[in-house]
Protein backbone atom coordinates (compact mmCIF):
# COMPACT_ATOMS: atom_id res chain seq x y z
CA UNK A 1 15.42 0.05 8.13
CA UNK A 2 17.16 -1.86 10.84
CA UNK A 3 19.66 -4.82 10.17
CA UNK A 4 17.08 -7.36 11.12
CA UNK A 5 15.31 -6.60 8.01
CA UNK A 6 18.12 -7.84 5.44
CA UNK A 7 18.23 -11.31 5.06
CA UNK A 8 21.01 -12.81 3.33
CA UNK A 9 21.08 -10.13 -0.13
CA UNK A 10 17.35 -9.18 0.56
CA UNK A 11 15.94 -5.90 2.07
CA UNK A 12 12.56 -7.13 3.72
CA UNK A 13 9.72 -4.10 3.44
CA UNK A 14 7.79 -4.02 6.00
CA UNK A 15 8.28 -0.89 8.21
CA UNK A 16 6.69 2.56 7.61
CA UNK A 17 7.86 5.31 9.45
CA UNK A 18 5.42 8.25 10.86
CA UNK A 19 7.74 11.69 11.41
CA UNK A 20 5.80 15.03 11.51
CA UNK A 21 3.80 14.40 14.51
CA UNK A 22 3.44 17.19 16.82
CA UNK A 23 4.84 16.72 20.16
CA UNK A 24 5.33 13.23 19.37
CA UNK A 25 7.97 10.72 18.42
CA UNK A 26 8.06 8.86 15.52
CA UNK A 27 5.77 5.98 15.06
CA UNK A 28 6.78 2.88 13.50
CA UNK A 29 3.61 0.98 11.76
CA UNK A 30 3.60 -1.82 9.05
CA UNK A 31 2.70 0.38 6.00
CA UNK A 32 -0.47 1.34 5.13
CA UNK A 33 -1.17 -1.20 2.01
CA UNK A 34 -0.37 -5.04 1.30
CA UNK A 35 1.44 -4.46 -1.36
CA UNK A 36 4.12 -1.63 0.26
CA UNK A 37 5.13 -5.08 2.34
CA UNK A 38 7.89 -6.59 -0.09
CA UNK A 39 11.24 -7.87 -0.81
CA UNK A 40 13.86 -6.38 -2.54
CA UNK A 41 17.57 -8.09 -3.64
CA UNK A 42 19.95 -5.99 -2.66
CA UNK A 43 22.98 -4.87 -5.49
CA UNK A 44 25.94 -6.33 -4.39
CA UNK A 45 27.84 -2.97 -4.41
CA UNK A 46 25.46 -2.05 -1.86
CA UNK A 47 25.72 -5.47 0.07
CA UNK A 48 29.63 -4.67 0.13
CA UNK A 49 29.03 -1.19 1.43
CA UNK A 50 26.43 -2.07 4.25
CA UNK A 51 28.76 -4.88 5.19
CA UNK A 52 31.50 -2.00 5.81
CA UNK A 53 28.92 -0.09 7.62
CA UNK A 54 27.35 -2.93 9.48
CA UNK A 55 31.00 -3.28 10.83
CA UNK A 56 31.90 0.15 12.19
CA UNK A 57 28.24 0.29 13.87
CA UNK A 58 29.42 -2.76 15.64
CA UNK A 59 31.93 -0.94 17.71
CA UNK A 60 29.18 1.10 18.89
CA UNK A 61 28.52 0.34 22.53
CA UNK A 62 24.71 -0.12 22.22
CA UNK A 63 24.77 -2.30 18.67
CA UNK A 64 22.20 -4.90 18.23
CA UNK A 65 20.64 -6.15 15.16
CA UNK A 66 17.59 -4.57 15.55
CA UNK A 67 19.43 -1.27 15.27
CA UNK A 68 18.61 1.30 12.64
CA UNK A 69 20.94 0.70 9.58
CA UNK A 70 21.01 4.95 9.45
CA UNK A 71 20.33 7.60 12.02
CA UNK A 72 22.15 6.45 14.82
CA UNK A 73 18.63 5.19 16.47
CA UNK A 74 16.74 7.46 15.11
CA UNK A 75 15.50 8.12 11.90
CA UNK A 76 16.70 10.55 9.52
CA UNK A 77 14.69 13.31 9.08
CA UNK A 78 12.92 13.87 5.89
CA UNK A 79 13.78 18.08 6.64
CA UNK A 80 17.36 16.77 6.73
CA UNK A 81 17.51 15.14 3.51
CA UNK A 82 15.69 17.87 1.82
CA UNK A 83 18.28 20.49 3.29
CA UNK A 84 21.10 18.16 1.70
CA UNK A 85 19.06 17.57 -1.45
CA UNK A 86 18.88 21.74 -1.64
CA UNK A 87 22.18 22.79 -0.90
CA UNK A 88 23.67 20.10 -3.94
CA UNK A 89 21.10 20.99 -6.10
CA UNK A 90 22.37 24.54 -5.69
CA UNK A 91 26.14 23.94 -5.99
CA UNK A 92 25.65 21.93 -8.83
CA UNK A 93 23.93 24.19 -10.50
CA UNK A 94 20.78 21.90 -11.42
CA UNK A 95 16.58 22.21 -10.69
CA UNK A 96 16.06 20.87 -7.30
CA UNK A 97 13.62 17.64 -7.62
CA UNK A 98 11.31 16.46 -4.47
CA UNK A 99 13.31 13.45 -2.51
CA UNK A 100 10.65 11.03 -3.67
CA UNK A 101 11.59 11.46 -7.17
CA UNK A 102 15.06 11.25 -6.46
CA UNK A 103 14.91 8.29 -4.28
CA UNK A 104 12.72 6.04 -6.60
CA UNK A 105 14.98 7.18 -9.81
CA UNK A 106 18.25 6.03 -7.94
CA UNK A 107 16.58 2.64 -6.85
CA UNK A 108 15.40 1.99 -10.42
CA UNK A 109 18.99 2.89 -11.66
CA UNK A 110 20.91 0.72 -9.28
CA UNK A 111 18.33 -2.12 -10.24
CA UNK A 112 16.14 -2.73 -7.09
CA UNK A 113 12.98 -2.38 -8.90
């Protein structure tokens, strides 16, 4: 996601993201299907929160708003988040799920969908 696709308290869809490509970089495509191109109303707990953030990535020398909201210009790496989503699962003592299932539980929770 980059800044230029929020609009107002909307998260515009429309951005898929390629990783594991050998001795490649990532590839950004529109996503595969019609439908994966949406729009989403943003919570206003997160709007407040991305504001914050918006404002510290600001006093990075090379900001624009077609920077990456996350990752510092680069994406964050699905091996990262799984590394994360092990090592919590483990301290907390519960079954490790797959990210997918994490992320779309957490989305339906805060309301997005």
């Amino acid at each position: 996601m980059r800044w230029t696709d929020i609009n107002n308290n909307y998260l515009i869809v429309k951005h898929s993201i390629t990783q594991k490509l050998k001795n490649k970089c990532d590839v950004e495509t529109p996503p595969k299907n019609k439908s994966s191109i949406r729009t989403l109303q943003i919570p206003l707990p997160l709007i407040k929160i991305l504001k914050e953030h918006k404002k510290r990535q600001m006093k990075i020398h090379n900001f624009s708003e077609d920077s990456r909201i996350l990752g510092d210009g680069k994406c964050v790496r699905y091996t990262a988040l799984q590394q994360k989503n092990i090592l919590y699962s483990k301290l907390a003592k519960v079954k490790t799920i797959k990210i997918v299932l994490l992320i779309s539980t957490k989305i339906r929770y805060a309301g997005i969908i």
